[in-house]
C-alpha atoms as a PDB file:
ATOM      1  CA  UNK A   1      14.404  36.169 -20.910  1.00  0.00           C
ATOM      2  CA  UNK A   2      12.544  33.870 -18.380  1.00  0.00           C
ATOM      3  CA  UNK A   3      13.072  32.753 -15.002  1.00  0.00           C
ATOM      4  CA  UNK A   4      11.607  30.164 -13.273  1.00  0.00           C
ATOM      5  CA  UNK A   5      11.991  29.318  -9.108  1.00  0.00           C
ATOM      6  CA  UNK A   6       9.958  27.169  -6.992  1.00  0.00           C
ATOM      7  CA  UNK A   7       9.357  27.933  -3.342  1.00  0.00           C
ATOM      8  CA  UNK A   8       8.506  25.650  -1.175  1.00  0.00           C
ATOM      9  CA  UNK A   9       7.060  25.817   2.278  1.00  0.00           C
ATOM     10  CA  UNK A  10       8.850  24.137   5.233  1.00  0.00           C
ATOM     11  CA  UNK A  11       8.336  24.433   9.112  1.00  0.00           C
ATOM     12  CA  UNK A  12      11.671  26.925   9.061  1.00  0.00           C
ATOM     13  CA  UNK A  13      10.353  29.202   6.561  1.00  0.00           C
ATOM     14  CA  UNK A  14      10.294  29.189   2.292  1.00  0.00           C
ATOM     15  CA  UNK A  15      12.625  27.961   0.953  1.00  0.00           C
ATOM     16  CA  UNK A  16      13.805  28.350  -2.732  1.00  0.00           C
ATOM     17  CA  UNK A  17      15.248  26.527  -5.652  1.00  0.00           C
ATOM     18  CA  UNK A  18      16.262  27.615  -9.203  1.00  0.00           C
ATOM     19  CA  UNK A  19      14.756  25.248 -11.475  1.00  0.00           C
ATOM     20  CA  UNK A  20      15.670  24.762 -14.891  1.00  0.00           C
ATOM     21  CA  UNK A  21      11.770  24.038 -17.674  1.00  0.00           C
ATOM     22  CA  UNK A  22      14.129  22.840 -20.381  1.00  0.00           C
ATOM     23  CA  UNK A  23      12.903  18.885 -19.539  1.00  0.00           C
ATOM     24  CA  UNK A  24       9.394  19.738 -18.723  1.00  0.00           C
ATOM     25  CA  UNK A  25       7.034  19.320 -21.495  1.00  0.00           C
ATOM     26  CA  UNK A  26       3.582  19.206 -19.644  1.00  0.00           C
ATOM     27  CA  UNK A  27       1.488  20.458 -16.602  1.00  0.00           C
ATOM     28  CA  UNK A  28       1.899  17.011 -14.633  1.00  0.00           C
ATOM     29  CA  UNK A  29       5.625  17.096 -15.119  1.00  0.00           C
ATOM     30  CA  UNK A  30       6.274  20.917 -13.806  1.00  0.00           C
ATOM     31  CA  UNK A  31       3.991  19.717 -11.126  1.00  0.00           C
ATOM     32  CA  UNK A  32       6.266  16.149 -10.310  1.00  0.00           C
ATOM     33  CA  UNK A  33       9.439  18.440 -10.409  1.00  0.00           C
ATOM     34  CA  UNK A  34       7.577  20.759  -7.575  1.00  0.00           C
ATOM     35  CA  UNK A  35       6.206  17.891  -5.303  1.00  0.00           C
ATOM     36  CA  UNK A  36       9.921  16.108  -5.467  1.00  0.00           C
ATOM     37  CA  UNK A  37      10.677  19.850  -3.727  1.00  0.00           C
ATOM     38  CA  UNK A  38       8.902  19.003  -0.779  1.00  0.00           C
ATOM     39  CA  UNK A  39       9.285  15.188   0.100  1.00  0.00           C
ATOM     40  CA  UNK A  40       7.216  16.157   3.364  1.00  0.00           C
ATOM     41  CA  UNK A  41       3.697  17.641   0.858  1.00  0.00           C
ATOM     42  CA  UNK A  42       4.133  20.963   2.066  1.00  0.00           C
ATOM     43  CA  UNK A  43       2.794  23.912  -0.466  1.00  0.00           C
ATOM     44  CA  UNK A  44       5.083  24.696  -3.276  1.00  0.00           C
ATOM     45  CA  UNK A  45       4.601  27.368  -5.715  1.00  0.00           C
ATOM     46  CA  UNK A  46       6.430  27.756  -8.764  1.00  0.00           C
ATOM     47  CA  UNK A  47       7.024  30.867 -10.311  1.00  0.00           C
ATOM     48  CA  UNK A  48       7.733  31.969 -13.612  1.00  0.00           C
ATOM     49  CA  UNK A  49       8.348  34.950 -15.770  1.00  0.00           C
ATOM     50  CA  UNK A  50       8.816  36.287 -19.024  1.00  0.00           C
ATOM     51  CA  UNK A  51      10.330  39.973 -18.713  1.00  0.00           C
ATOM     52  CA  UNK A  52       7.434  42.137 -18.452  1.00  0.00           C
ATOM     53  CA  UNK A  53       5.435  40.171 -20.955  1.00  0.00           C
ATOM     54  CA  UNK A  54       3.926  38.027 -18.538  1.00  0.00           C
ATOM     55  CA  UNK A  55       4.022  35.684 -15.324  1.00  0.00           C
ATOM     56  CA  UNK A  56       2.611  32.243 -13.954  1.00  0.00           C
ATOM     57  CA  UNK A  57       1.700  30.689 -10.636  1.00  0.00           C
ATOM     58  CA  UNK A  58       1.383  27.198 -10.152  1.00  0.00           C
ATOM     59  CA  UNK A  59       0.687  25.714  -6.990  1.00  0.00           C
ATOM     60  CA  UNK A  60       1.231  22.636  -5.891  1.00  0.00           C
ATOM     61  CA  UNK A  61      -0.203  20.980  -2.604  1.00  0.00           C
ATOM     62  CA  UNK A  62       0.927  17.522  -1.860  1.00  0.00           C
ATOM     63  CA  UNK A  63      -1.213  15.089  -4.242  1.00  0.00           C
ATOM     64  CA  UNK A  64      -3.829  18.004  -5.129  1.00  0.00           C
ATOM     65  CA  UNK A  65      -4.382  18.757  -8.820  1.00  0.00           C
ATOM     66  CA  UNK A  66      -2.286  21.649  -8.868  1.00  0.00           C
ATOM     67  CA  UNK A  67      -3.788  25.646  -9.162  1.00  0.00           C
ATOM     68  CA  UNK A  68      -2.640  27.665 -11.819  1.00  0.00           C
ATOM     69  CA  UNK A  69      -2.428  31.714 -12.464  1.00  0.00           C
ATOM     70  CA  UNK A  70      -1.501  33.154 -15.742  1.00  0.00           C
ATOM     71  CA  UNK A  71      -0.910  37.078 -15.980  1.00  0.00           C
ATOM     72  CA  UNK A  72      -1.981  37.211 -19.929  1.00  0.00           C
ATOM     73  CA  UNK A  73      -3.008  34.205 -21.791  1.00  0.00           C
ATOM     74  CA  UNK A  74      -2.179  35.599 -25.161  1.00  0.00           C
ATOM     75  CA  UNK A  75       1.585  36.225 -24.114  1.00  0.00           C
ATOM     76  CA  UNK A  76       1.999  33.034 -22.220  1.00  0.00           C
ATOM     77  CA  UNK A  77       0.503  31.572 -25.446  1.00  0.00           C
ATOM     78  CA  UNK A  78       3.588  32.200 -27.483  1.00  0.00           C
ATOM     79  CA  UNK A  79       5.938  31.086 -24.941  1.00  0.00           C
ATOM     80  CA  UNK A  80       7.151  27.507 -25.050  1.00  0.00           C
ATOM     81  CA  UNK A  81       6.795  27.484 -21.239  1.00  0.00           C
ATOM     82  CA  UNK A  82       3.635  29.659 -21.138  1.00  0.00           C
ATOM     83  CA  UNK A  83       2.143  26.374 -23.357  1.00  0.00           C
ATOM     84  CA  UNK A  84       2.688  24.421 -20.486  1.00  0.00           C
ATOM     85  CA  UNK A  85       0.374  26.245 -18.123  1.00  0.00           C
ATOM     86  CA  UNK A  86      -2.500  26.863 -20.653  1.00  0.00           C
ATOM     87  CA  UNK A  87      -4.199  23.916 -20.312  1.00  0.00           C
ATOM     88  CA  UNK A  88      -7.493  23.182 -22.281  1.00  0.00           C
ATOM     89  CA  UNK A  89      -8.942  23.050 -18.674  1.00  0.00           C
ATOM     90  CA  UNK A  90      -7.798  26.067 -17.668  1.00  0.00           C
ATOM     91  CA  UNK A  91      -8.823  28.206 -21.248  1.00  0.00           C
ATOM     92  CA  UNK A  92     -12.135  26.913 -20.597  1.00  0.00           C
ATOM     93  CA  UNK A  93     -12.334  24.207 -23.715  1.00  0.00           C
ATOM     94  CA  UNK A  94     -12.909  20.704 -24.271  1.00  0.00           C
ATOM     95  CA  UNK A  95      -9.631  18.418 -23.747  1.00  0.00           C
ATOM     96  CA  UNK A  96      -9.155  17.331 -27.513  1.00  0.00           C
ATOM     97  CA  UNK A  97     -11.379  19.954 -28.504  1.00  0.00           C
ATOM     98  CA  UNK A  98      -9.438  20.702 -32.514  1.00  0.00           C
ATOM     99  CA  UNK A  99     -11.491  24.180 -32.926  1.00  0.00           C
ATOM    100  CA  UNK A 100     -13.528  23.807 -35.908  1.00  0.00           C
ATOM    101  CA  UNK A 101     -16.569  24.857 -34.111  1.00  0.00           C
ATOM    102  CA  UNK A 102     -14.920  28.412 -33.412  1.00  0.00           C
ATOM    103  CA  UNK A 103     -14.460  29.157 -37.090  1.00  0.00           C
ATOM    104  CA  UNK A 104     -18.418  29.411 -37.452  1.00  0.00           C
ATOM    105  CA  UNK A 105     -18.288  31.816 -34.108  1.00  0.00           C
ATOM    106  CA  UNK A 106     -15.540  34.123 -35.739  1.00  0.00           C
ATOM    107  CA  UNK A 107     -17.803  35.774 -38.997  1.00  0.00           C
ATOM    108  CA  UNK A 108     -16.621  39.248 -38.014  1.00  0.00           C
ATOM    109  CA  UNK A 109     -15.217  40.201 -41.639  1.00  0.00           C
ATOM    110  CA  UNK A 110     -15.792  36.428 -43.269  1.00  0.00           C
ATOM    111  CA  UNK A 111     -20.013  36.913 -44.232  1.00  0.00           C
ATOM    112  CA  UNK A 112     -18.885  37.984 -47.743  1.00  0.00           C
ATOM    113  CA  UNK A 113     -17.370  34.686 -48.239  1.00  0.00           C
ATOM    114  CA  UNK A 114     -13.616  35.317 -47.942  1.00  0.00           C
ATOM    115  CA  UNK A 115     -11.303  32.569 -46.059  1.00  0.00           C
ATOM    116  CA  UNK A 116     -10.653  32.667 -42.624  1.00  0.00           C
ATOM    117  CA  UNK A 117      -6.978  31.134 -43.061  1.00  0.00           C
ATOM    118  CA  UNK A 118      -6.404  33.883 -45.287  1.00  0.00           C
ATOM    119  CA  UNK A 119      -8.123  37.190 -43.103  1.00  0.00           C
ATOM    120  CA  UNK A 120      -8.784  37.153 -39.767  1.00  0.00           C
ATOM    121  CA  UNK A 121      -6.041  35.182 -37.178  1.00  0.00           C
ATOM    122  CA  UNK A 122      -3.896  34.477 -40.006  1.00  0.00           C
ATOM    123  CA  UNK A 123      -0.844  35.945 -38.160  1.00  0.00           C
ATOM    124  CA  UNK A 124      -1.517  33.770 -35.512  1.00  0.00           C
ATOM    125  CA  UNK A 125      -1.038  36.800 -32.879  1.00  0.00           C
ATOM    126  CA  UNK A 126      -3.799  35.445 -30.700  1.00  0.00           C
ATOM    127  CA  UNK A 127      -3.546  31.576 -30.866  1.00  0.00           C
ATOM    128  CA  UNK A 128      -1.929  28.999 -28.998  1.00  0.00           C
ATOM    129  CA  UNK A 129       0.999  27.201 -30.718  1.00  0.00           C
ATOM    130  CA  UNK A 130      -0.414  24.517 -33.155  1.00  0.00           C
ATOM    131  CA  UNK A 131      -3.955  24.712 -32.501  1.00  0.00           C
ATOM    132  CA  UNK A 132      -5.205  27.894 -33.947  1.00  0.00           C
ATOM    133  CA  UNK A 133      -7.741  28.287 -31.080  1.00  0.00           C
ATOM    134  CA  UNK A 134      -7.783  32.142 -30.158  1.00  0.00           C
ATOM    135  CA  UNK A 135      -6.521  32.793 -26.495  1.00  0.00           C
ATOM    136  CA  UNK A 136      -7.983  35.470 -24.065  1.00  0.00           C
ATOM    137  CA  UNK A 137      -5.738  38.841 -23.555  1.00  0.00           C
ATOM    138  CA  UNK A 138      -5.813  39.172 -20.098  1.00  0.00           C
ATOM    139  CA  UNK A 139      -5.187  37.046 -16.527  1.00  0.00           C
ATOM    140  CA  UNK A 140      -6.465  33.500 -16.665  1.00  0.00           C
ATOM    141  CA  UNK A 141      -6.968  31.114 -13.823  1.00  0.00           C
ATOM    142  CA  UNK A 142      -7.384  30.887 -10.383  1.00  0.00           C
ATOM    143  CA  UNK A 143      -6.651  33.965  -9.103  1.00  0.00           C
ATOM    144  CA  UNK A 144      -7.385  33.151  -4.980  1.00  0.00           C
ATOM    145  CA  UNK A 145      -4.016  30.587  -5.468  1.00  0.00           C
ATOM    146  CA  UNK A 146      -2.192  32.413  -3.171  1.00  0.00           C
ATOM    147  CA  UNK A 147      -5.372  33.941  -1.307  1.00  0.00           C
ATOM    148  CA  UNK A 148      -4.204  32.222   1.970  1.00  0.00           C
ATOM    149  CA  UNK A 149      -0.932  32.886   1.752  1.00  0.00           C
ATOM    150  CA  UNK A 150      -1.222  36.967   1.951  1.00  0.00           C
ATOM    151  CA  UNK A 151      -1.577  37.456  -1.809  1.00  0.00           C
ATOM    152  CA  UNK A 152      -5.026  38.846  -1.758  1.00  0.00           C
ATOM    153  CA  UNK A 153      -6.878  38.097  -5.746  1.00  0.00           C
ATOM    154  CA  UNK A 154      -6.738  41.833  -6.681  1.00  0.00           C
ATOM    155  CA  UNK A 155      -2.957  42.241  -5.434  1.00  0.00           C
ATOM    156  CA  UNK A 156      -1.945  39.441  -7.950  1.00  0.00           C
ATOM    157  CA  UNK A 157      -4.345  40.665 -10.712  1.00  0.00           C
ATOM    158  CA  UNK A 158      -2.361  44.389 -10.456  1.00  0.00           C
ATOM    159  CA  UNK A 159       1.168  42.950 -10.837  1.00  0.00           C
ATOM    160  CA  UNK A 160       3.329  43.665 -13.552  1.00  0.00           C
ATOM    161  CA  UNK A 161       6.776  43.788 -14.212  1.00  0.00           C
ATOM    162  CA  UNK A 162       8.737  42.180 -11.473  1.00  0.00           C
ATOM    163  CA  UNK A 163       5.426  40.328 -10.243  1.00  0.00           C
ATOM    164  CA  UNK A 164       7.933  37.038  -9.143  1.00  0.00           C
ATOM    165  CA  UNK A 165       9.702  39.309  -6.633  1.00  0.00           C
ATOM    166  CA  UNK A 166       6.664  41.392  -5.745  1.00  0.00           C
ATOM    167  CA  UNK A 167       4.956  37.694  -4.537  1.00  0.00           C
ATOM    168  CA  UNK A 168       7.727  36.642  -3.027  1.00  0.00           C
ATOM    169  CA  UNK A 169       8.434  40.281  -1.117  1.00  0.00           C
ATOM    170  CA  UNK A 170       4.281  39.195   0.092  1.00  0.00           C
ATOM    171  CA  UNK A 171       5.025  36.117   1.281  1.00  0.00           C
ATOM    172  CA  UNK A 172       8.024  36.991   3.284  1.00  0.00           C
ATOM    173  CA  UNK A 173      10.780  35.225   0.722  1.00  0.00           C
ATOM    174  CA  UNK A 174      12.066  37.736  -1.272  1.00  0.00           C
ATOM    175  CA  UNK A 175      15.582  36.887   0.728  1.00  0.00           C
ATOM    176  CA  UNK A 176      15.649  33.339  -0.233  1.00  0.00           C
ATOM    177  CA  UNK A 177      14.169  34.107  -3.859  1.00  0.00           C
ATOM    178  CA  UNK A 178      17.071  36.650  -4.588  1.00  0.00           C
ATOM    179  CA  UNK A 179      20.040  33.877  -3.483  1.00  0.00           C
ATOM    180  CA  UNK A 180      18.966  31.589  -6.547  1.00  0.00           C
ATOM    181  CA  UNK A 181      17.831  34.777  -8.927  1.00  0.00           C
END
């Protein structure tokens, strides 16, 4: 089960929004739908979870090219709305980039001349949806995004289960998070 919230920062306080993914289908979309929060370019964060599989950050100041956290790539990976965050920029590849190159830097159990498709990643357990790139287990992407805001790098890093309400609880909204939970 996910949830998704955005928070936005006024002069009164947070304030905060459910907000239904089903119509976003990229990164610049999720961050339109966050900026139209905030007609005054105030800092918005949206926040979204899968259960205790994983959690993103996305932050969102005024015009900025919006900051991005991911708890664990390789979760987010198999999550429709995970795909949105994991951006070629922010795994660290070439935008277009199709992947062939990483099949000659995978030989771990392929020297003897066996397939790839049919050995090793063939469950597709570790790649992102469509592209058969393998995805790092483990946090990915800016991890200072809420660094200013009282969510210190190695706070967010620890966070697990109900990480949403733990950063909100930090940055004094839990309140206004639990009205639209």
């Amino acid at each position: 089960m996910y949830f998704a919230a955005l928070l936005a920062r006024t002069e009164d306080g947070w304030e905060a929004s459910d907000t239904e993914l089903d119509d976003v289908e990229t990164l610049s979309d999720l961050a339109d739908l966050a900026r139209e929060a905030s007609p005054d370019e105030d800092t918005v964060l949206v926040l979204i979870e899968q259960e205790d599989a994983w959690f993103g950050v996305v932050r969102v100041d005024g015009e900025e090219d919006p900051r991005i956290y991911v708890s664990d790539a390789a979760a987010a990976a198999r999550s429709s709305y995970g795909e949105i965050l994991l951006t070629d920029e922010l795994l660290g590849r070439d935008p277009g980039d199709d992947g062939d190159d990483l099949d000659a830097l995978d030989l771990d159990g392929t020297e003897d001349g066996e397939s790839d498709d049919d050995e090793d990643g063939g469950d597709g357990s570790d790649a992102s949806a469509g592209s058969g790139e393998a995805v790092p287990h483990g946090p990915v992407g800016d991890a200072e995004v809420l660094d200013d805001l009282g969510v210190s790098q190695k706070e967010l890093r620890s966070m697990s289960g109900d990480a949403v309400g733990e950063i909100a609880e930090a940055l004094g909204a839990l309140d206004v998070l639990e009205t639209v939970r």
